[in-house]
C-alpha atoms as a PDB file:
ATOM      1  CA  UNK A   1     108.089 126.352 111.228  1.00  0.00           C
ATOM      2  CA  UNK A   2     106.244 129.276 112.818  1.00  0.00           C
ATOM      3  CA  UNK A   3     102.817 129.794 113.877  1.00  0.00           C
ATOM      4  CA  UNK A   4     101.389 130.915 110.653  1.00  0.00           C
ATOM      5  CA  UNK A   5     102.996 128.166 109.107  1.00  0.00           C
ATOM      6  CA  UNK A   6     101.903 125.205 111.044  1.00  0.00           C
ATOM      7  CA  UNK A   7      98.148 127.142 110.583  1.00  0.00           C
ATOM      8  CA  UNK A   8      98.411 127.390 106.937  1.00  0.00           C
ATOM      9  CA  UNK A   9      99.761 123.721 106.480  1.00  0.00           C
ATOM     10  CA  UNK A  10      96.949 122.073 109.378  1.00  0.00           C
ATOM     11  CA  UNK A  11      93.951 124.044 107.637  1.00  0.00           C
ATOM     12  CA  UNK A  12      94.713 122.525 104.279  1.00  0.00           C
ATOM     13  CA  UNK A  13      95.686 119.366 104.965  1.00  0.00           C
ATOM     14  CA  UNK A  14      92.081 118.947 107.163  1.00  0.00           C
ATOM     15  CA  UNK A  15      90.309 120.171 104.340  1.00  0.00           C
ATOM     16  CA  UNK A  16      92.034 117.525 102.286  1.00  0.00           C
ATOM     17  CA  UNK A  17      90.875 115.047 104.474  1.00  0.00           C
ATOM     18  CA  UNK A  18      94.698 113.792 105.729  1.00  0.00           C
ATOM     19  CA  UNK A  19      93.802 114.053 109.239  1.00  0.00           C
ATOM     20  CA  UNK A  20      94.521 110.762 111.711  1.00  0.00           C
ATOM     21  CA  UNK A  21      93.822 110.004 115.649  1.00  0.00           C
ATOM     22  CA  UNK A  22      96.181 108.443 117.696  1.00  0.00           C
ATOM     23  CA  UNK A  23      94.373 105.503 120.264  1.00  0.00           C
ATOM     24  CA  UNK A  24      94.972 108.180 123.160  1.00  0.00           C
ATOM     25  CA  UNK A  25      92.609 110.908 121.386  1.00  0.00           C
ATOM     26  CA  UNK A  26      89.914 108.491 120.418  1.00  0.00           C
ATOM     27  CA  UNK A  27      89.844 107.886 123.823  1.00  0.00           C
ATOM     28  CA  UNK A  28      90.157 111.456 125.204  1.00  0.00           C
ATOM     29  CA  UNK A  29      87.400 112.642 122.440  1.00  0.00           C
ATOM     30  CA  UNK A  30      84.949 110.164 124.111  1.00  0.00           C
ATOM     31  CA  UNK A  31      85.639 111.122 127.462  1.00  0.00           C
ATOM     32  CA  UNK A  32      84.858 114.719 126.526  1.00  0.00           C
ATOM     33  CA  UNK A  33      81.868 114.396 123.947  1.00  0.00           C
ATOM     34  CA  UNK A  34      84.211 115.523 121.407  1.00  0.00           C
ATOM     35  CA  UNK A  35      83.123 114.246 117.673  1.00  0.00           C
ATOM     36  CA  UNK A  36      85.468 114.247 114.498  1.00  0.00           C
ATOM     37  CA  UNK A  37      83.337 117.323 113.014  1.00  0.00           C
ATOM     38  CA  UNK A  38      84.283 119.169 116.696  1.00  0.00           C
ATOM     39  CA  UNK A  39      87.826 118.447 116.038  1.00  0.00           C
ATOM     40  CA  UNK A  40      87.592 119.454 112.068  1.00  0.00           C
ATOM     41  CA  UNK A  41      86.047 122.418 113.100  1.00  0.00           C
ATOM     42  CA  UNK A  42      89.303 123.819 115.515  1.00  0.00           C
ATOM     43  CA  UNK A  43      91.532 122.942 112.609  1.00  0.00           C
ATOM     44  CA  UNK A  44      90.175 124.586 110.319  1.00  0.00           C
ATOM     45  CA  UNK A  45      88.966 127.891 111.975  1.00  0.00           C
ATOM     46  CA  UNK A  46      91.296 127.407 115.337  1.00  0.00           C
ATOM     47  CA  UNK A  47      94.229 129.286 116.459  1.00  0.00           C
ATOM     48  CA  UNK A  48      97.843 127.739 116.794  1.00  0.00           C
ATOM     49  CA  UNK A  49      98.696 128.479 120.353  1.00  0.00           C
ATOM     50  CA  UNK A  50     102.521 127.053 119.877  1.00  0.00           C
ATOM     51  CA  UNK A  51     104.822 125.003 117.318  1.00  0.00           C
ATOM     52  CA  UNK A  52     107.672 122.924 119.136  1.00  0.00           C
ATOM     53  CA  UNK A  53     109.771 120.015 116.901  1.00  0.00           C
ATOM     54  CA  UNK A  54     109.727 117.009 118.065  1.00  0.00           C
ATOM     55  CA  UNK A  55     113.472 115.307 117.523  1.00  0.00           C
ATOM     56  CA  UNK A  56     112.442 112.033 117.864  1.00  0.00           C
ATOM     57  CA  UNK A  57     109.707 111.904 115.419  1.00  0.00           C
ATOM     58  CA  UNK A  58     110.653 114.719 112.811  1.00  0.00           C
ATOM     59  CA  UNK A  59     107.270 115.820 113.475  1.00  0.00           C
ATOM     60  CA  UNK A  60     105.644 119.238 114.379  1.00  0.00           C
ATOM     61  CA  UNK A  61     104.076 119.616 118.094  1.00  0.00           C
ATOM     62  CA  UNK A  62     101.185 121.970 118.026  1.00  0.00           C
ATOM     63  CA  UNK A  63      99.133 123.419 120.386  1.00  0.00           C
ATOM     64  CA  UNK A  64      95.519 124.948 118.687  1.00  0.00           C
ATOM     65  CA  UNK A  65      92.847 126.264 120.075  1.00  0.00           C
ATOM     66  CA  UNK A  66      89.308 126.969 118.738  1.00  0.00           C
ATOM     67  CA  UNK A  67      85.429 126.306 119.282  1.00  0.00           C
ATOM     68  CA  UNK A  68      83.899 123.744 118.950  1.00  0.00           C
ATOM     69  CA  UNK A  69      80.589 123.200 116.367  1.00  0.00           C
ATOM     70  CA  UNK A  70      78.197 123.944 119.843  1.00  0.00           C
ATOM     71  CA  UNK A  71      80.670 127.001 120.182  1.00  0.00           C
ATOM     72  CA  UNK A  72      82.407 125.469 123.569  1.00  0.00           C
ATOM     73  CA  UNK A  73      86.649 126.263 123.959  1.00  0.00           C
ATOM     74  CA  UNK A  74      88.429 122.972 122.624  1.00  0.00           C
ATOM     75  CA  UNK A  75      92.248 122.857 122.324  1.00  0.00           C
ATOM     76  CA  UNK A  76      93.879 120.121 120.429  1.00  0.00           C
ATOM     77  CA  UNK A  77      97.130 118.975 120.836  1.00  0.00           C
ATOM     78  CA  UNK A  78      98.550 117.987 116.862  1.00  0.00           C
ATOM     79  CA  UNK A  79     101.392 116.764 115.215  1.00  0.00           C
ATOM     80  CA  UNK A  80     101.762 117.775 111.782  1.00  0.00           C
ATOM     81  CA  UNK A  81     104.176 114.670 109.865  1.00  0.00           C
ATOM     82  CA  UNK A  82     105.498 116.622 107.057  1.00  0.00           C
ATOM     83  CA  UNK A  83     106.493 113.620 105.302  1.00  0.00           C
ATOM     84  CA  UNK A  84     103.018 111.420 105.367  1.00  0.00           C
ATOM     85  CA  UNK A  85     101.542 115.224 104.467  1.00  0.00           C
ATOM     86  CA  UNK A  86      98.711 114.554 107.473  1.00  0.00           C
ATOM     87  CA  UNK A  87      97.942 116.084 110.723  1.00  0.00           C
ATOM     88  CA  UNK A  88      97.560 113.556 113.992  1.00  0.00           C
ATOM     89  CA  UNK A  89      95.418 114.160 116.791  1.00  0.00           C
ATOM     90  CA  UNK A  90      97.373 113.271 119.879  1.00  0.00           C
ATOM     91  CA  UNK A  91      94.994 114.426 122.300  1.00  0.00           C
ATOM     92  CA  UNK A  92      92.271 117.148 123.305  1.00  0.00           C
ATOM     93  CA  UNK A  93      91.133 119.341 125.911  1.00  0.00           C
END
């Protein structure tokens, strides 16, 4: 999967909804002030900065950048599971 690929697939699947957190980014989203509409906001209007596979998961590793709803820089680190057709938040930025 390339860049445009992994952007096309996150986009729609957050504006389908199928969009989880991991424990790790709930945490790191408190931390930072960072609320689920901050986070749907990157994914949907964000950049993907880099697409890696991840062999032990079968899952996509993705890098995206955006701003947030205030307009502040928030990068998200994703993986996209092809197979549960969602996008995971593993941590942000």
């Amino acid at each position: 999967m390339d860049r445009d690929q992994a952007k096309t697939l996150i986009r729609q699947l957050a504006n389908q909804g199928c969009v989880g957190f991991s424990g790790h980014c709930q945490d790191s989203m408190d931390e930072r002030n960072v609320n689920s509409d901050d986070f749907l906001q990157v994914l949907v209007w964000g950049e993907v900065l880099s697409v890696e596979k991840n062999n032990n998961t079968g899952h996509w590793k993705c890098e995206v950048n955006g701003k947030d709803v205030d307009g502040d820089d928030l990068t998200l680190q994703v993986a996209i599971d092809e197979v549960g057709q969602r996008v995971i938040c593993v941590t942000v930025y």
